[in-house]
C-alpha atoms as a PDB file:
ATOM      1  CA  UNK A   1     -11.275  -4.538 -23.820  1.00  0.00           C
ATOM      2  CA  UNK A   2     -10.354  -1.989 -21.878  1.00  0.00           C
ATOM      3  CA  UNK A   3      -6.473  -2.023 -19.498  1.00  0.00           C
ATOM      4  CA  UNK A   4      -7.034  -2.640 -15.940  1.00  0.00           C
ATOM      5  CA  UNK A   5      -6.464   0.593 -13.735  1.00  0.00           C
ATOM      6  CA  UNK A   6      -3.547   0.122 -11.318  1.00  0.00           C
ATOM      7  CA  UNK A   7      -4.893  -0.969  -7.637  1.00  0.00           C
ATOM      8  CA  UNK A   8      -2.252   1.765  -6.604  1.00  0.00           C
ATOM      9  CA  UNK A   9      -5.072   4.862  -6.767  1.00  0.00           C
ATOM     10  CA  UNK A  10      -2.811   6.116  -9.411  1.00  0.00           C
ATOM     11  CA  UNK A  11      -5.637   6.707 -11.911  1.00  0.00           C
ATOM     12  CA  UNK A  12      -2.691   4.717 -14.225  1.00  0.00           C
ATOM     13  CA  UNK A  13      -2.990   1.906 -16.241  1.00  0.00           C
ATOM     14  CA  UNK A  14      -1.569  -1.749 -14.099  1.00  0.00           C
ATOM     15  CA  UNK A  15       0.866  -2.607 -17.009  1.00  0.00           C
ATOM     16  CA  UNK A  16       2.201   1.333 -17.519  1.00  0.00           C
ATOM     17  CA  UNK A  17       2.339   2.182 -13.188  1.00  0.00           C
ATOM     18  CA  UNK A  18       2.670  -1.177 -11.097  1.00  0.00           C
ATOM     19  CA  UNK A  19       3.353  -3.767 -13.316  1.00  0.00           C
ATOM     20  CA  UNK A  20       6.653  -3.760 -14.894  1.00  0.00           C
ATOM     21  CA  UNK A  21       7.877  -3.301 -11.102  1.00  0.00           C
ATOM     22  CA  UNK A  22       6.001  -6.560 -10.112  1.00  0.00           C
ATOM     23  CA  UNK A  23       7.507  -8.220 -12.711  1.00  0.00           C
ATOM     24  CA  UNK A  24      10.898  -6.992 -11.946  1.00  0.00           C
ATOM     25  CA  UNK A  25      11.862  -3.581 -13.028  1.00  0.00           C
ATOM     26  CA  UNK A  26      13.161  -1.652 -10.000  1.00  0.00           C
ATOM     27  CA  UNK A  27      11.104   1.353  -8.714  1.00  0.00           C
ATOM     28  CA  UNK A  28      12.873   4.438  -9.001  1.00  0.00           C
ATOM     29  CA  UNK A  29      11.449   6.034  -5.945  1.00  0.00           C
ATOM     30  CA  UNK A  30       9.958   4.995  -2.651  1.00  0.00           C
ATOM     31  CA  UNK A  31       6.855   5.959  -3.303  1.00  0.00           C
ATOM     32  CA  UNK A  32       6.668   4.187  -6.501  1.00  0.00           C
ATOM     33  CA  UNK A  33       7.592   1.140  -4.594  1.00  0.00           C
ATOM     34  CA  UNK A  34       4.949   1.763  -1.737  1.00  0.00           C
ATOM     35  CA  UNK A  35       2.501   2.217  -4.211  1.00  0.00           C
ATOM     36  CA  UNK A  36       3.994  -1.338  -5.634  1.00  0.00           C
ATOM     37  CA  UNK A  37       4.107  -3.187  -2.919  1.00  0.00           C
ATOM     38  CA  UNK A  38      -0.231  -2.057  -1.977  1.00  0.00           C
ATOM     39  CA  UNK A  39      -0.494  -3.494  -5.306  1.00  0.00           C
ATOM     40  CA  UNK A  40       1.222  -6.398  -4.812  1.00  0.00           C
ATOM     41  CA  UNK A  41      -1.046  -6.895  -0.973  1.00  0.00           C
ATOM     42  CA  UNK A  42      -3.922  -6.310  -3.362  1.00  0.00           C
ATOM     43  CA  UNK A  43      -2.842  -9.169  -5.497  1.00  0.00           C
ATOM     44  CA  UNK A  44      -1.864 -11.335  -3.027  1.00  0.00           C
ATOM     45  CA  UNK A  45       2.030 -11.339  -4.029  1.00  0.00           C
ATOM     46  CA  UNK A  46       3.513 -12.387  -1.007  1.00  0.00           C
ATOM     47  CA  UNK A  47       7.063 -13.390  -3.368  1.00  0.00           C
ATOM     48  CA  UNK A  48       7.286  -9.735  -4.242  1.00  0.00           C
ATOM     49  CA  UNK A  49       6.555  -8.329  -0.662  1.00  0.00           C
ATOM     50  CA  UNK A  50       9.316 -10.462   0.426  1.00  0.00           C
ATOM     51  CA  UNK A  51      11.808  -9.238  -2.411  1.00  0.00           C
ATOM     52  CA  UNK A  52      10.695  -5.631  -1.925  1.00  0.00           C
ATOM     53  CA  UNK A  53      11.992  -5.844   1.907  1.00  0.00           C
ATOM     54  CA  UNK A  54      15.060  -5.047   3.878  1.00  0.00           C
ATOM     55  CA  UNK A  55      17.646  -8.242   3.664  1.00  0.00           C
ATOM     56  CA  UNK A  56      17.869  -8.839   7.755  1.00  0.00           C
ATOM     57  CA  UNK A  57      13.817  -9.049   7.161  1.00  0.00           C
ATOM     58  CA  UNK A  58      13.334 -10.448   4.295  1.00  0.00           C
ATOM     59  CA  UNK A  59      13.802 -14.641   5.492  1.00  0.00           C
ATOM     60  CA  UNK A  60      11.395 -14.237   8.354  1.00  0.00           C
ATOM     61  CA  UNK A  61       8.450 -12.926   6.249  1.00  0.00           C
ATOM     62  CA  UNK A  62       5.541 -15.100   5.541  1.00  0.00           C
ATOM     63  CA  UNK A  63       4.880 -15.004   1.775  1.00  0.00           C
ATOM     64  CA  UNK A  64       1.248 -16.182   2.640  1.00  0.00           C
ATOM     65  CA  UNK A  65      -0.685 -12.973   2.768  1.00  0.00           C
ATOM     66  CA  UNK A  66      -3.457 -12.397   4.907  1.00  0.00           C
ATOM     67  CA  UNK A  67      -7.389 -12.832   3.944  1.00  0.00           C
ATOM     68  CA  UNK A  68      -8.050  -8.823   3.399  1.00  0.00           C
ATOM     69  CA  UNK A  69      -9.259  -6.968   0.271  1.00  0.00           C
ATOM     70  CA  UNK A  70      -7.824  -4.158   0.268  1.00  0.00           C
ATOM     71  CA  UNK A  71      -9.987  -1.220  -1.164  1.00  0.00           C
ATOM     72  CA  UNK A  72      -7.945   2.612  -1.359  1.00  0.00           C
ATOM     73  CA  UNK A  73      -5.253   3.628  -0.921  1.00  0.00           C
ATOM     74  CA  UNK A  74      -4.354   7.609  -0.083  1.00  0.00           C
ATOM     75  CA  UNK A  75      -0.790   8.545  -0.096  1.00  0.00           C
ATOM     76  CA  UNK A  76      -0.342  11.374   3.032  1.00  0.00           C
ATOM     77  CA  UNK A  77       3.215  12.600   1.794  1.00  0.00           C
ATOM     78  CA  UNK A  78       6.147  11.867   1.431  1.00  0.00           C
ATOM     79  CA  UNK A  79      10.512  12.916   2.845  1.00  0.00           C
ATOM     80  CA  UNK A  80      13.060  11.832   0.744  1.00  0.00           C
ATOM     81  CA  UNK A  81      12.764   8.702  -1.173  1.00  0.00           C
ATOM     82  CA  UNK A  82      13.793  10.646  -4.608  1.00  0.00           C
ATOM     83  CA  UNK A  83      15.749   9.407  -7.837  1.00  0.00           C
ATOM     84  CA  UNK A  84      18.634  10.472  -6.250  1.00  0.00           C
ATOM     85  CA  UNK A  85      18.346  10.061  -2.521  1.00  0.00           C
ATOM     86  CA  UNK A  86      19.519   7.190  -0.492  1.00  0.00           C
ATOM     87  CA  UNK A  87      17.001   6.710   2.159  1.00  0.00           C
ATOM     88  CA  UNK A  88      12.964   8.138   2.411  1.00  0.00           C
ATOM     89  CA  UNK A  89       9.516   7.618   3.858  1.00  0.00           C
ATOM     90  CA  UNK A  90       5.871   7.711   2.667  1.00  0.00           C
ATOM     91  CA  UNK A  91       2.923   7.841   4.835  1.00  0.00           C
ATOM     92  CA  UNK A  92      -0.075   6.691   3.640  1.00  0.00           C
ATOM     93  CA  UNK A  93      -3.966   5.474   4.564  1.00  0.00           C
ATOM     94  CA  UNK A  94      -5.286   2.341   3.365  1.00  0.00           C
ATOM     95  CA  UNK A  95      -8.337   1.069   3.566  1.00  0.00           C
ATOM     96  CA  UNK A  96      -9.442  -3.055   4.024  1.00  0.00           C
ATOM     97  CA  UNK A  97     -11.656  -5.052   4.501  1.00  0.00           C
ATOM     98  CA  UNK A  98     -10.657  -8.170   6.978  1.00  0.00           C
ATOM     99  CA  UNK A  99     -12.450 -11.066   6.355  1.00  0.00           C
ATOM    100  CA  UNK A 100     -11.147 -13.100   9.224  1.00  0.00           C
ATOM    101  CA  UNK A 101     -13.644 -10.433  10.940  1.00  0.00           C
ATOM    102  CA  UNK A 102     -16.844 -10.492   9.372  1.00  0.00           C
ATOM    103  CA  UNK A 103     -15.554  -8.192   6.369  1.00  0.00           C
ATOM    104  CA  UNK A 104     -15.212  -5.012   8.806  1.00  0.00           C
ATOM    105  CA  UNK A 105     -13.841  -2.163   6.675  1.00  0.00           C
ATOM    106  CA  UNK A 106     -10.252  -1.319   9.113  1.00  0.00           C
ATOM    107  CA  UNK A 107      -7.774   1.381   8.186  1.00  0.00           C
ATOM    108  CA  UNK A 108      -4.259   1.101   7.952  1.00  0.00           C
ATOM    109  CA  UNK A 109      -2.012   4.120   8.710  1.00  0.00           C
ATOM    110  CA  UNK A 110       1.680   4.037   8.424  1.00  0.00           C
ATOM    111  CA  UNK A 111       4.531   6.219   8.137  1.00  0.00           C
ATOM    112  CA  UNK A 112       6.853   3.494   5.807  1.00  0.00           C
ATOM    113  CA  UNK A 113      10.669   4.095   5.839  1.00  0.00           C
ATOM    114  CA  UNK A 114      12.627   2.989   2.973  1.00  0.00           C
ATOM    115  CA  UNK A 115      16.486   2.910   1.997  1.00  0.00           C
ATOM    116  CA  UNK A 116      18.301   1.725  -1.019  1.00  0.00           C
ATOM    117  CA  UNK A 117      20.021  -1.938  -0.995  1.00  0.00           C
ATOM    118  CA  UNK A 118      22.527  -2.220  -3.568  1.00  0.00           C
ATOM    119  CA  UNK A 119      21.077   0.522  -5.447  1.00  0.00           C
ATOM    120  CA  UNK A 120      17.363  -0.859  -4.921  1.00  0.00           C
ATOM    121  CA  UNK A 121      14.227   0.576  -2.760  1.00  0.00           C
ATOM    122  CA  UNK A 122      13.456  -1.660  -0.320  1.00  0.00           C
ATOM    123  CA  UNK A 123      11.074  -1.265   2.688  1.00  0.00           C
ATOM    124  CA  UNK A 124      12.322  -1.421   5.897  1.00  0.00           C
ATOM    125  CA  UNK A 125       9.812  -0.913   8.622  1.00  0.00           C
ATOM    126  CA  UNK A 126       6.981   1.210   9.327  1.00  0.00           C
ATOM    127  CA  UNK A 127       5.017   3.276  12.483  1.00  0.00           C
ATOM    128  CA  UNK A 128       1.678   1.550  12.065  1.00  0.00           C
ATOM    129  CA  UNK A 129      -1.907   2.387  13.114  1.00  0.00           C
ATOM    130  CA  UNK A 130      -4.647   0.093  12.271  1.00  0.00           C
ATOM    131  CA  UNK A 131      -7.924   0.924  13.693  1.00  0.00           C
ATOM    132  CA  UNK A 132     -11.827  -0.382  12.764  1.00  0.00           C
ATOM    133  CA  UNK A 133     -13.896   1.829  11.061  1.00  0.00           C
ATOM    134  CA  UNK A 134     -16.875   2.275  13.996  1.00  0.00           C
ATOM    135  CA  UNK A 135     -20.179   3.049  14.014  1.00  0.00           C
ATOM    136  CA  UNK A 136     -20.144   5.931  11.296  1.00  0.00           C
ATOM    137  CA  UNK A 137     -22.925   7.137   9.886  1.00  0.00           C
ATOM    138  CA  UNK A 138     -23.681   6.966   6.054  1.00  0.00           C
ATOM    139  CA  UNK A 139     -23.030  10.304   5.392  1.00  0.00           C
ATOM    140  CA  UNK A 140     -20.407  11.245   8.092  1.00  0.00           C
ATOM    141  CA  UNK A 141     -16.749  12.017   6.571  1.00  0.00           C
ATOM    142  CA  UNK A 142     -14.967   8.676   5.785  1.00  0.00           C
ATOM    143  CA  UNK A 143     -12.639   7.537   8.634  1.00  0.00           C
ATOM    144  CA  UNK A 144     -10.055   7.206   6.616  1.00  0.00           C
ATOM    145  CA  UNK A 145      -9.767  11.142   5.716  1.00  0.00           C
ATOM    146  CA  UNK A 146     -10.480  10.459   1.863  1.00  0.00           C
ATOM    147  CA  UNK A 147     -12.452  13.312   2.224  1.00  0.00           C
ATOM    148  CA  UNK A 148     -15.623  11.493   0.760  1.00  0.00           C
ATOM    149  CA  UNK A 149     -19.075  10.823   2.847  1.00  0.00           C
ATOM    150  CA  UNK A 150     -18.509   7.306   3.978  1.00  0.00           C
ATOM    151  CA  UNK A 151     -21.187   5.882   1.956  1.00  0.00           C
ATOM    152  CA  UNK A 152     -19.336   6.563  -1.116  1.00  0.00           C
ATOM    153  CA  UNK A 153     -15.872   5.366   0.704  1.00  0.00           C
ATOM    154  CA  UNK A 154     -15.113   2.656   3.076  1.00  0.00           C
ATOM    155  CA  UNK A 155     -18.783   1.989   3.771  1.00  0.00           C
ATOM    156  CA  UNK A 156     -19.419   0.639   0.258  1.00  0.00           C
END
């Protein structure tokens, strides 16, 4: 049987790119652990969301994640967030489908900003943008700037 591909958009393997940070090894850049923590949304891993977070956040999250399936994920670039720096961002596009709303395809942009908490990444807040996906024709360009006609993107 063949490994499962990472939900991250990697192109990796789960259990060579996401997984050992889900189950506990520390991500060695923010980007790694933004790609992380979409796969742990993905899963519904609400324990690691929570862990992955800033420490004056972290006790008011809600480890009960919400009803989406999340489908792509494009990383936009990145500042900082290195081996060896102390603080970064990463802005990235995902793409979702919310249930709670008749399964409409949204997309979420944010410009994340992480730091380092006793020598872990952690997420500490984000400039968010979260819009529907509207009436787009099948083979307009995809909303969410994949670059793909929309029928092969977030209109599948």
């Amino acid at each position: 049987m063949p490994a499962k591909q990472c939900r991250c958009g990697s192109g990796e393997r789960f259990d060579t790119c996401c997984g050992p940070y889900l189950a506990g090894l520390p991500a060695p850049t923010a980007e790694a652990l933004m790609r992380s923590r979409y796969t742990a949304f993905a899963h519904g891993d609400g324990t690691y969301i929570a862990r992955t977070t800033t420490s004056e956040h972290r006790d008011s999250l809600d480890t009960d994640l919400p009803a989406v399936t999340w489908v792509g994920l494009k990383i936009n670039g990145t500042s900082g967030g290195g081996v060896a720096d102390a603080t970064g961002t990463v802005d990235f596009t995902a793409r979702f489908k919310d249930q709670s709303d008749g399964g409409a395809t949204r997309v979420h942009r944010e410009n994340s900003r992480f730091r380092r908490e006793d020598g872990l990444w952690v997420y500490v807040d984000g400039a968010v943008a979260t819009t529907p996906v509207g009436k787009t024709g099948r083979n307009d360009p995809c909303p969410c700037e994949s670059g793909k006609k929309f029928k092969r993107c977030c209109g599948k």
